[in-house]
N, C-alpha and C. Protein backbone atom coordinates (compact mmCIF):
# COMPACT_ATOMS: atom_id res chain seq x y z
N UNK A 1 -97.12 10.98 1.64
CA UNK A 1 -98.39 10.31 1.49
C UNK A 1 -99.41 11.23 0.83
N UNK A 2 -99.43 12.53 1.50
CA UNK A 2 -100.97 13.27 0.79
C UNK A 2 -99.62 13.51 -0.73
N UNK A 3 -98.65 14.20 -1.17
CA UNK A 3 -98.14 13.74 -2.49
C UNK A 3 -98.37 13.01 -3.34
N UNK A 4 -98.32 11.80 -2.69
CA UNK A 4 -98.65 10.15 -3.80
C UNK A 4 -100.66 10.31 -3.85
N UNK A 5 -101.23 11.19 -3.07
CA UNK A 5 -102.63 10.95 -3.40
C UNK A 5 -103.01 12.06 -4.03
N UNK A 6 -102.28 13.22 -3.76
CA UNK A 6 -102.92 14.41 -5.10
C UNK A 6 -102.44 13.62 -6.30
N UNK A 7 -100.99 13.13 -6.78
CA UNK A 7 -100.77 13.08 -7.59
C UNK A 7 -101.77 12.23 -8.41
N UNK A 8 -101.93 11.13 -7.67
CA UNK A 8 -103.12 9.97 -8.12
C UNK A 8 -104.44 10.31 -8.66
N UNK A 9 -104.45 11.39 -8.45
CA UNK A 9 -105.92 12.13 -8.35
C UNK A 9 -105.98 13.10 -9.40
N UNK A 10 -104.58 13.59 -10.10
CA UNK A 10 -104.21 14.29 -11.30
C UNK A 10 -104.39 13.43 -12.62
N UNK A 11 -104.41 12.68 -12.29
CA UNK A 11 -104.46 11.11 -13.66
C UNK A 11 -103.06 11.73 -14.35
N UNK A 12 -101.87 12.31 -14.37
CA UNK A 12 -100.87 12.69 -15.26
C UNK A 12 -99.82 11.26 -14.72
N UNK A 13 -99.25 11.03 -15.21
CA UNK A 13 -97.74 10.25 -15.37
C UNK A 13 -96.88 10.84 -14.34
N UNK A 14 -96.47 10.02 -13.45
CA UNK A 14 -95.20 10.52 -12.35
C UNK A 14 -94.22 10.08 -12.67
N UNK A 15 -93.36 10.94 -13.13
CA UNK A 15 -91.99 10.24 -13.83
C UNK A 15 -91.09 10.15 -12.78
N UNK A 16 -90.41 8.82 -12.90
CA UNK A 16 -89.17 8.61 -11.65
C UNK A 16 -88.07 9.37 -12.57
N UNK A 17 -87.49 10.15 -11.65
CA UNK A 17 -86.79 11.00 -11.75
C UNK A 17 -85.22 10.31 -10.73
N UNK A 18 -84.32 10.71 -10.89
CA UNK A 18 -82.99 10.61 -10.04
C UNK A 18 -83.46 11.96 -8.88
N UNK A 19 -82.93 11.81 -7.94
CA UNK A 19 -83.26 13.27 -6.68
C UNK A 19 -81.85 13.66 -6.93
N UNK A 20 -81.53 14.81 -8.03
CA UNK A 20 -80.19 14.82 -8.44
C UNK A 20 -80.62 16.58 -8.62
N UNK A 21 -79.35 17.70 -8.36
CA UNK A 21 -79.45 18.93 -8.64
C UNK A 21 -80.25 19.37 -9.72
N UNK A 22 -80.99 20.24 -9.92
CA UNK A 22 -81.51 21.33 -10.83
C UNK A 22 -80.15 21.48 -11.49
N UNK A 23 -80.41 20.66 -13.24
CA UNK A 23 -78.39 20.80 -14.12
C UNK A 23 -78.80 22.53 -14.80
N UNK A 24 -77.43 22.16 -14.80
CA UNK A 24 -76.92 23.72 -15.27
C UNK A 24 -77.69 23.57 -16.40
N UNK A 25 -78.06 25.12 -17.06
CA UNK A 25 -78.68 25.36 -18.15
C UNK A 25 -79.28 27.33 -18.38
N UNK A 26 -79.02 27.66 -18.83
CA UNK A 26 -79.63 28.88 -19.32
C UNK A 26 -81.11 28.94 -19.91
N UNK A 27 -81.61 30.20 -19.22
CA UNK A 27 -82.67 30.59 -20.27
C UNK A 27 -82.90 32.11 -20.27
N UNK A 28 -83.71 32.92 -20.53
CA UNK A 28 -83.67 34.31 -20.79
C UNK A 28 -85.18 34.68 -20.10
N UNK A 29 -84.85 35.78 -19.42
CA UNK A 29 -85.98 36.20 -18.59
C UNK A 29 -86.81 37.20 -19.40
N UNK A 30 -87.78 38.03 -18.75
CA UNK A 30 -88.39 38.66 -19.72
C UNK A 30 -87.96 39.72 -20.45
N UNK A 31 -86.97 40.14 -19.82
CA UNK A 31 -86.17 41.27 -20.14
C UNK A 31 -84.94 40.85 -21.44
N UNK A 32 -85.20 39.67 -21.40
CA UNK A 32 -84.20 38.98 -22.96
C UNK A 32 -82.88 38.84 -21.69
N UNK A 33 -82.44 38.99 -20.26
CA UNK A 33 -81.05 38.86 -19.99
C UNK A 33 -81.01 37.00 -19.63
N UNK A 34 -79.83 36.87 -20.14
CA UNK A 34 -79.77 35.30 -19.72
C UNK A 34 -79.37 35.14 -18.24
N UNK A 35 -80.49 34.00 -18.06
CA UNK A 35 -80.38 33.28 -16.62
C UNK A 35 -79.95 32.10 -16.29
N UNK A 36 -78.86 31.47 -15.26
CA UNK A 36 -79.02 30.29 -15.17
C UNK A 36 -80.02 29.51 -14.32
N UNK A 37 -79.86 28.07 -14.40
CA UNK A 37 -80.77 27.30 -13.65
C UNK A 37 -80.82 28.01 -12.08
N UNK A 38 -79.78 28.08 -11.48
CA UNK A 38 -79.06 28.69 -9.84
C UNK A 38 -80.52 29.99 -9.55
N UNK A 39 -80.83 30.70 -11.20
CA UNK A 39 -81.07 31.99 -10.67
C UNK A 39 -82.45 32.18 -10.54
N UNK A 40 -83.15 30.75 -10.85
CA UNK A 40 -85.16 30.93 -10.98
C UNK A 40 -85.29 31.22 -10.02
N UNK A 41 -85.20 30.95 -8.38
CA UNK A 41 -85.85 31.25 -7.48
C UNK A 41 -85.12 30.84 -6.23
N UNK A 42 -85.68 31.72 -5.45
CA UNK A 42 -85.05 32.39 -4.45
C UNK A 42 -85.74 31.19 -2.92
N UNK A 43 -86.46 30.60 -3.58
CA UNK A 43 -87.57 29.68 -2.43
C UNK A 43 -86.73 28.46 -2.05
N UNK A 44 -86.86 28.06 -0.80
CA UNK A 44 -86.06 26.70 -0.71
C UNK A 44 -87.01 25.38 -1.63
N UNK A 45 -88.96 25.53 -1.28
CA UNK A 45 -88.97 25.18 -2.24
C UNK A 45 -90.08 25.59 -3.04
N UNK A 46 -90.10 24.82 -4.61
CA UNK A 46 -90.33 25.44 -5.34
C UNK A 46 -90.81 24.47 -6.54
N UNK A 47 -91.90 25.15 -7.60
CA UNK A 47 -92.23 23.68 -8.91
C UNK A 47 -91.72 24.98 -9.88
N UNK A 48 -91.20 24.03 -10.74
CA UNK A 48 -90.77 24.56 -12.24
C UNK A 48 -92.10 23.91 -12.66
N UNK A 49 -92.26 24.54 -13.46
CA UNK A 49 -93.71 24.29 -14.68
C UNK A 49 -93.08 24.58 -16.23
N UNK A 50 -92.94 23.69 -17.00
CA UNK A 50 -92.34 23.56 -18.29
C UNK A 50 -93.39 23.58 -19.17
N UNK A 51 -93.61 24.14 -20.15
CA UNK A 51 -94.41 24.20 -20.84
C UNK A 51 -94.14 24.46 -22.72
N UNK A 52 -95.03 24.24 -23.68
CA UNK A 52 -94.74 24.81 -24.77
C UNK A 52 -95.80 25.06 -25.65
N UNK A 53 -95.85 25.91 -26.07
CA UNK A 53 -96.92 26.95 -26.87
C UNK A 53 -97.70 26.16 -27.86
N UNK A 54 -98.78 26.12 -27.97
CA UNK A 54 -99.73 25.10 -28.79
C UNK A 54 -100.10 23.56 -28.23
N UNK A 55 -99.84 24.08 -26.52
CA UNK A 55 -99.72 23.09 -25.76
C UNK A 55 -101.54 23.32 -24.65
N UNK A 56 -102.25 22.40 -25.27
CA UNK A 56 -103.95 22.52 -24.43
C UNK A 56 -103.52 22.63 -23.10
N UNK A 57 -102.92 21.29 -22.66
CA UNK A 57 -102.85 20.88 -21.03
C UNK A 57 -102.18 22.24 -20.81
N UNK A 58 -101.29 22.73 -21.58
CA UNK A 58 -100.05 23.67 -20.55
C UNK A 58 -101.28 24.84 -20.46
N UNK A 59 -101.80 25.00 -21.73
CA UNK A 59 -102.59 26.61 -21.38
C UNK A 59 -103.99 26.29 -20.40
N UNK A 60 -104.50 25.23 -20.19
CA UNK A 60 -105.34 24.66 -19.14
C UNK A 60 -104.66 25.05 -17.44
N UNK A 61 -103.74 24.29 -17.79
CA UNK A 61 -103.45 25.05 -16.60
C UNK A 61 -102.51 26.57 -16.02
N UNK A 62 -102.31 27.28 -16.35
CA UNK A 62 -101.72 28.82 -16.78
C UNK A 62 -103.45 29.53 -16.26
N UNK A 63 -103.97 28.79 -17.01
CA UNK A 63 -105.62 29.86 -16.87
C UNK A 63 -106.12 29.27 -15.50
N UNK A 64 -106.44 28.14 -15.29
CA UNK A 64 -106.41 27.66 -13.80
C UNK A 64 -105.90 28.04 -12.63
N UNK A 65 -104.67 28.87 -12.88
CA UNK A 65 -104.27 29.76 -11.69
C UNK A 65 -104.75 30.54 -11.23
N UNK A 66 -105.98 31.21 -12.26
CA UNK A 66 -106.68 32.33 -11.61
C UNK A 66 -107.58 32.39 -10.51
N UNK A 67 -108.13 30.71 -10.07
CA UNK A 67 -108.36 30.14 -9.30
C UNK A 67 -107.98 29.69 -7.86
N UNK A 68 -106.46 30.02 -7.71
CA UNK A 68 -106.07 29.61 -6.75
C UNK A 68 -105.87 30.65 -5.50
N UNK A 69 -106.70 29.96 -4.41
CA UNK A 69 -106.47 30.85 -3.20
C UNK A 69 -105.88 31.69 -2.49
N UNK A 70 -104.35 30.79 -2.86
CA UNK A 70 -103.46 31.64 -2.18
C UNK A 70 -102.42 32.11 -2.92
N UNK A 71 -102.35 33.43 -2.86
CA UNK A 71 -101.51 34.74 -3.18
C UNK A 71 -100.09 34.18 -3.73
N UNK A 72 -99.64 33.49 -2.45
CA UNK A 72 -98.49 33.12 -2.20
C UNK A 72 -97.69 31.92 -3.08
N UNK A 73 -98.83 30.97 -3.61
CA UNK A 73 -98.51 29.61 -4.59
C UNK A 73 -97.79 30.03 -5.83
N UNK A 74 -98.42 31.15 -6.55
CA UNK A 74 -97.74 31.67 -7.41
C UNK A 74 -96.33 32.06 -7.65
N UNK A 75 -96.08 32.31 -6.40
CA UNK A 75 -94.61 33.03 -6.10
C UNK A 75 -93.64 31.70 -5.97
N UNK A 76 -94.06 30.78 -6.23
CA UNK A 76 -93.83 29.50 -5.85
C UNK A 76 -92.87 28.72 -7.09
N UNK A 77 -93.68 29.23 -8.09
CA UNK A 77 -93.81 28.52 -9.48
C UNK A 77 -93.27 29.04 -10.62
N UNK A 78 -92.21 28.57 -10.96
CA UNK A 78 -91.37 29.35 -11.96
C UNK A 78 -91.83 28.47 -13.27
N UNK A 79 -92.36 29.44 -14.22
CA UNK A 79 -92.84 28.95 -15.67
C UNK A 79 -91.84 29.26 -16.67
N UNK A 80 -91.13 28.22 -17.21
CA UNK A 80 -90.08 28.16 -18.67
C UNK A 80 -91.08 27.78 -19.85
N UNK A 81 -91.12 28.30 -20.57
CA UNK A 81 -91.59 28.13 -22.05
C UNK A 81 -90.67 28.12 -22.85
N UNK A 82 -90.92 27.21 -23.57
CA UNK A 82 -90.04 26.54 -24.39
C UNK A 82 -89.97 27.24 -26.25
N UNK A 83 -89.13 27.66 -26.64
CA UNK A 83 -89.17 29.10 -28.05
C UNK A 83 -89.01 30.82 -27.66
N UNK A 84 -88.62 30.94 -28.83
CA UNK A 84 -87.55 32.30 -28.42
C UNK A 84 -88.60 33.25 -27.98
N UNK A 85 -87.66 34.38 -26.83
CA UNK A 85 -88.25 35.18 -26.19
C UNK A 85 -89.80 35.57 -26.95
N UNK A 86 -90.00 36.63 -27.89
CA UNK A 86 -90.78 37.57 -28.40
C UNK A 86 -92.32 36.21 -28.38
N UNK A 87 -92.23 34.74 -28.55
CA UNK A 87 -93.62 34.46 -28.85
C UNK A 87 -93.54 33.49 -27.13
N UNK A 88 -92.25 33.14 -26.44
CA UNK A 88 -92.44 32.86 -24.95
C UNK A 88 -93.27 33.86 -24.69
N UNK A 89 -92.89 35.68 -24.27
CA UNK A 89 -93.87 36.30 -24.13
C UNK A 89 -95.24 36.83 -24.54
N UNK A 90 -95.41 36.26 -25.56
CA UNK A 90 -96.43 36.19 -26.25
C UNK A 90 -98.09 35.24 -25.53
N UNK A 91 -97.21 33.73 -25.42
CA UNK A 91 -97.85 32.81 -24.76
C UNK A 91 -98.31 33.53 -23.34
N UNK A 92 -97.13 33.62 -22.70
CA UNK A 92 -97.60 33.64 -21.51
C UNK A 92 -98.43 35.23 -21.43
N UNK A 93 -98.16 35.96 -21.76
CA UNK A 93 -99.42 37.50 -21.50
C UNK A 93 -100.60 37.12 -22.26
N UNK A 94 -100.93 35.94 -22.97
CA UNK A 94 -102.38 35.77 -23.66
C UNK A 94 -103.18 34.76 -22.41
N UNK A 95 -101.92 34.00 -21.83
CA UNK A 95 -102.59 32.71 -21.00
C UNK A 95 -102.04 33.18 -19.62
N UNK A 96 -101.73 33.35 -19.17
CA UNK A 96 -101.72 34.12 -17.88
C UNK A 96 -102.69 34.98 -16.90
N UNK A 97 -103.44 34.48 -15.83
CA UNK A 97 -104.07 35.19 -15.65
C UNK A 97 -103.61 36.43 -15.13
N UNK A 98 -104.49 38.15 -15.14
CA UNK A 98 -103.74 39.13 -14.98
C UNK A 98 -103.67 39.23 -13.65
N UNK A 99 -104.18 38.63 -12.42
CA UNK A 99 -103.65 38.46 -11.09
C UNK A 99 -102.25 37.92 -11.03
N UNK A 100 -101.99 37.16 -11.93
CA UNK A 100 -100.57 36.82 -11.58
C UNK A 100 -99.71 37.39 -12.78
N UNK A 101 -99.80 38.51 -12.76
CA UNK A 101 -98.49 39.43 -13.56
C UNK A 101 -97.28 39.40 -12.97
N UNK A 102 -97.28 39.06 -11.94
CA UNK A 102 -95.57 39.08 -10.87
C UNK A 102 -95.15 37.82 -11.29
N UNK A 103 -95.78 36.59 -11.84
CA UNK A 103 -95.50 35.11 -11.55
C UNK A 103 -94.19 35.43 -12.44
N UNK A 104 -93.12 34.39 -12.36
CA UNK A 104 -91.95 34.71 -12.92
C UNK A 104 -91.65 33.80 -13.85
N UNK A 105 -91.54 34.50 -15.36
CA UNK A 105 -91.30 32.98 -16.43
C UNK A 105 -90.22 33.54 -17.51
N UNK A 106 -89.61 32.44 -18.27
CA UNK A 106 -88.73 32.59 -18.58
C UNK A 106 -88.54 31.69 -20.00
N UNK A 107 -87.95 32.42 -20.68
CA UNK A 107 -87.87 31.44 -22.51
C UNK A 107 -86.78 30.75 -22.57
N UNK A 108 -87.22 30.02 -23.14
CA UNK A 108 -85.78 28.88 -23.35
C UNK A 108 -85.58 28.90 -24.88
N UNK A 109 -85.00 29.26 -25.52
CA UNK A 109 -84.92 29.65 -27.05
C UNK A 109 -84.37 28.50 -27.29
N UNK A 110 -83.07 28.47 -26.93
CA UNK A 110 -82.46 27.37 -27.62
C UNK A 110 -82.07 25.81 -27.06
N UNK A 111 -83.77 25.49 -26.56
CA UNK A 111 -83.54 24.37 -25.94
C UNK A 111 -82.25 23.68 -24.67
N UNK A 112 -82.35 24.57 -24.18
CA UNK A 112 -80.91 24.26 -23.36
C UNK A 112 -81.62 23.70 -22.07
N UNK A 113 -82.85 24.29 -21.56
CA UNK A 113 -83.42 23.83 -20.32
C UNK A 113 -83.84 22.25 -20.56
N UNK A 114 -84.03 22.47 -21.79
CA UNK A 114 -85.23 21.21 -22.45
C UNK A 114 -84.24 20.39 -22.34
N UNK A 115 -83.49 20.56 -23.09
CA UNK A 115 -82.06 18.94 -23.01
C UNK A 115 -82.08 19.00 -21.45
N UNK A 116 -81.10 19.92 -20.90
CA UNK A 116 -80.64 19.93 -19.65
C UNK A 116 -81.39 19.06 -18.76
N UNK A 117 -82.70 19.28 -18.71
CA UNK A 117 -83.98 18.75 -18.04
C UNK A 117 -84.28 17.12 -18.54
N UNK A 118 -83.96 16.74 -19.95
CA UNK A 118 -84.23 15.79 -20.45
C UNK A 118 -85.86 15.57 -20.08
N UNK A 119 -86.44 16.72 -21.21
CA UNK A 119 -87.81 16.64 -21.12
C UNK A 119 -88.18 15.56 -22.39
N UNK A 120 -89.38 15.03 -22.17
CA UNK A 120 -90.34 14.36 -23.65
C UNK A 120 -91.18 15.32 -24.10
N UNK A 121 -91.47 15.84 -23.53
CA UNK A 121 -93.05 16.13 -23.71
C UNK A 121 -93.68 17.41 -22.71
N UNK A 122 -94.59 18.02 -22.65
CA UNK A 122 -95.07 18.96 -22.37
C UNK A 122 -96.91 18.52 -21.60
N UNK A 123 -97.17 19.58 -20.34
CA UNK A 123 -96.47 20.22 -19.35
C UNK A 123 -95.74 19.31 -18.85
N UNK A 124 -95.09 19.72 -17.61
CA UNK A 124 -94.14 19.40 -16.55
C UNK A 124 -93.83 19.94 -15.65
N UNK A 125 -94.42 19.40 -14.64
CA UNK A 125 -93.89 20.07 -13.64
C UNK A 125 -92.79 19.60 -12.27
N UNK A 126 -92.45 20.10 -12.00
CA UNK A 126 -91.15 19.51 -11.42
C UNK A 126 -90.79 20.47 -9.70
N UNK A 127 -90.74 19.26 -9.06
CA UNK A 127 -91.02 20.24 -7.46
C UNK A 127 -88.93 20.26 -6.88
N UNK A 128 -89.01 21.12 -6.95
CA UNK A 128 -87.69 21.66 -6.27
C UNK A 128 -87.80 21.92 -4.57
N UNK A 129 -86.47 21.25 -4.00
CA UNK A 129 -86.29 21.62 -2.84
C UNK A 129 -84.80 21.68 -2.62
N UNK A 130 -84.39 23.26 -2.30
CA UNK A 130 -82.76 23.50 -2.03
C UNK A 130 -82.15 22.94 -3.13
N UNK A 131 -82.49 23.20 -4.45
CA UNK A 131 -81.39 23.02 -5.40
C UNK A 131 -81.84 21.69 -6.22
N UNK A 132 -82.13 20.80 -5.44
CA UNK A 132 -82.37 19.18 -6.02
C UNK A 132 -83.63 18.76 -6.51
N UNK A 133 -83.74 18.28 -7.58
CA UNK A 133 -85.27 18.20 -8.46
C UNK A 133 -85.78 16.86 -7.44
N UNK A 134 -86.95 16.60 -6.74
CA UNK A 134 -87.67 15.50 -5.83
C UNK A 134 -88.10 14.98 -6.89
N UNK A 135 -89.34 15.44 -7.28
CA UNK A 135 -90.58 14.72 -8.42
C UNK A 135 -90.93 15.50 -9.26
N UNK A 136 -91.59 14.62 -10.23
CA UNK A 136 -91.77 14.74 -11.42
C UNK A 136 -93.25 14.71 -11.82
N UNK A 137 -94.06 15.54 -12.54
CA UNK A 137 -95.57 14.68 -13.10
C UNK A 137 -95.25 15.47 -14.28
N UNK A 138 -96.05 14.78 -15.33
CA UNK A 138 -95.97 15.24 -17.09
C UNK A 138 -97.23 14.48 -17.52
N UNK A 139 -97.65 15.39 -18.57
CA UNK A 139 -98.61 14.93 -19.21
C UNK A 139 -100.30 15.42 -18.81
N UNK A 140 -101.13 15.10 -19.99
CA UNK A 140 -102.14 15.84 -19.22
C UNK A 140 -103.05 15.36 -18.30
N UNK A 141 -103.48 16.28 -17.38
CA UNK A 141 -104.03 16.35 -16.50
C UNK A 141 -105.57 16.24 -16.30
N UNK A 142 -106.18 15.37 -15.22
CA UNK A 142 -107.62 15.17 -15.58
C UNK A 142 -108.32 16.18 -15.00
N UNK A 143 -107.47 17.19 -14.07
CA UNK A 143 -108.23 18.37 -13.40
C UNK A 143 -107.25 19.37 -13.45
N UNK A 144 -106.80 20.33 -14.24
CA UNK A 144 -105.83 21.23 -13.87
C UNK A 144 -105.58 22.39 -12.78
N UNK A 145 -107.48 22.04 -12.15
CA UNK A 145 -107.41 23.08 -10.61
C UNK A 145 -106.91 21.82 -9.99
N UNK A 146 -106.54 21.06 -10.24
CA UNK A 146 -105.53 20.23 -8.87
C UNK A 146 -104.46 20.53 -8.54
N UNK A 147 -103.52 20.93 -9.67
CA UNK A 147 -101.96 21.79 -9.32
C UNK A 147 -101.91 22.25 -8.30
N UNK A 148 -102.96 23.60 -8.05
CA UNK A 148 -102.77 23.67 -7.01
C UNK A 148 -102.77 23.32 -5.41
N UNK A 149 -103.29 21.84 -5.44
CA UNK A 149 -103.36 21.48 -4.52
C UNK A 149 -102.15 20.76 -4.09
N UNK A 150 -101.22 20.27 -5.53
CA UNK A 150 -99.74 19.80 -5.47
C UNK A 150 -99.02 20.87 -5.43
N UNK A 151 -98.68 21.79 -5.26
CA UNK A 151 -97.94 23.25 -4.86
C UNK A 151 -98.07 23.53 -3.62
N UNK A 152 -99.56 23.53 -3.14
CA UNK A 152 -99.91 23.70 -1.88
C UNK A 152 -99.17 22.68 -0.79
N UNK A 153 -99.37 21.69 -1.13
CA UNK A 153 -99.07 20.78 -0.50
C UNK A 153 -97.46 20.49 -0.56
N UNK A 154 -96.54 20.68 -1.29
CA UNK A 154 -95.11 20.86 -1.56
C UNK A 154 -94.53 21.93 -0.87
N UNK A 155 -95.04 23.40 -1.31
CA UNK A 155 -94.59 24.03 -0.30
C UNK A 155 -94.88 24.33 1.09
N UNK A 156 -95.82 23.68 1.60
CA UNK A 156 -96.18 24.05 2.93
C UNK A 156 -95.67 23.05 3.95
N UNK A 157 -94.24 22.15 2.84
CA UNK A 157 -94.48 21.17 3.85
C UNK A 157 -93.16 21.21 4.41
């Protein structure tokens, strides 16, 4: 219930999704080593945040994090950017706030997350629990300090 009313309150698109595993797919961490889907995070649960470079909403909210209360949300939120390593890291150390230098993100060069995911469009975020993707929101957002109140509210629950 409070889910269906942050989301409402985001004005973004809730995409019905299948409640089907996080699919296999690679991407490359910052260090250039390839990762699979299995290896983003260690949290039972957790939002992927999809994003791609020349993207307003995505860098709206990236800078909006610097805002958020708790320490802990961050650790939460695994960011894939979508294009090869050298300008993924690029994006994210220009739009990133420097409180969250630990946040953990990852390039997808060769579209493999993007199919895998069967994305449209950019941001996306996507709430993980134990392996299986729940929900979905995409598109932009009428408040991007609301995220965190859909993170908050996902993982604390």
């Amino acid at each position: 219930m409070t889910m269906a009313l942050l989301i409402g309150l985001l004005g973004a698109a809730v995409l019905a999704i299948e409640q089907k595993a996080v699919p296999q797919f690679k991407v490359l961490n910052p260090e250039g080593a390839a990762m699979t889907s299995r290896q983003l995070s260690t949290q039972s649960r957790w939002v992927l945040f999809y994003v791609t470079p020349r993207c307003r909403p995505c860098d709206s909210i990236l800078r909006a994090m610097k805002d958020w209360d708790s320490p802990m949300l961050p650790a939460r939120v695994v960011v894939i950017v979508r294009g090869p390593l050298a300008d993924a890291s690029a994006y994210v150390e220009a739009r990133r706030p420097q409180q969250l230098s630990a946040m953990a993100w990852f390039a997808d060069p060769t579209d493999d997350a993007w199919k895998a995911l069967e994305l449209k469009g950019t941001p996306v975020l996507i709430g993980v629990q134990d392996g299986v993707m729940k929900w979905a929101i995409a598109g932009v957002l009428n408040n991007p300090r609301m995220v965190e109140s859909v993170v908050r509210t996902w993982v604390s629950q």
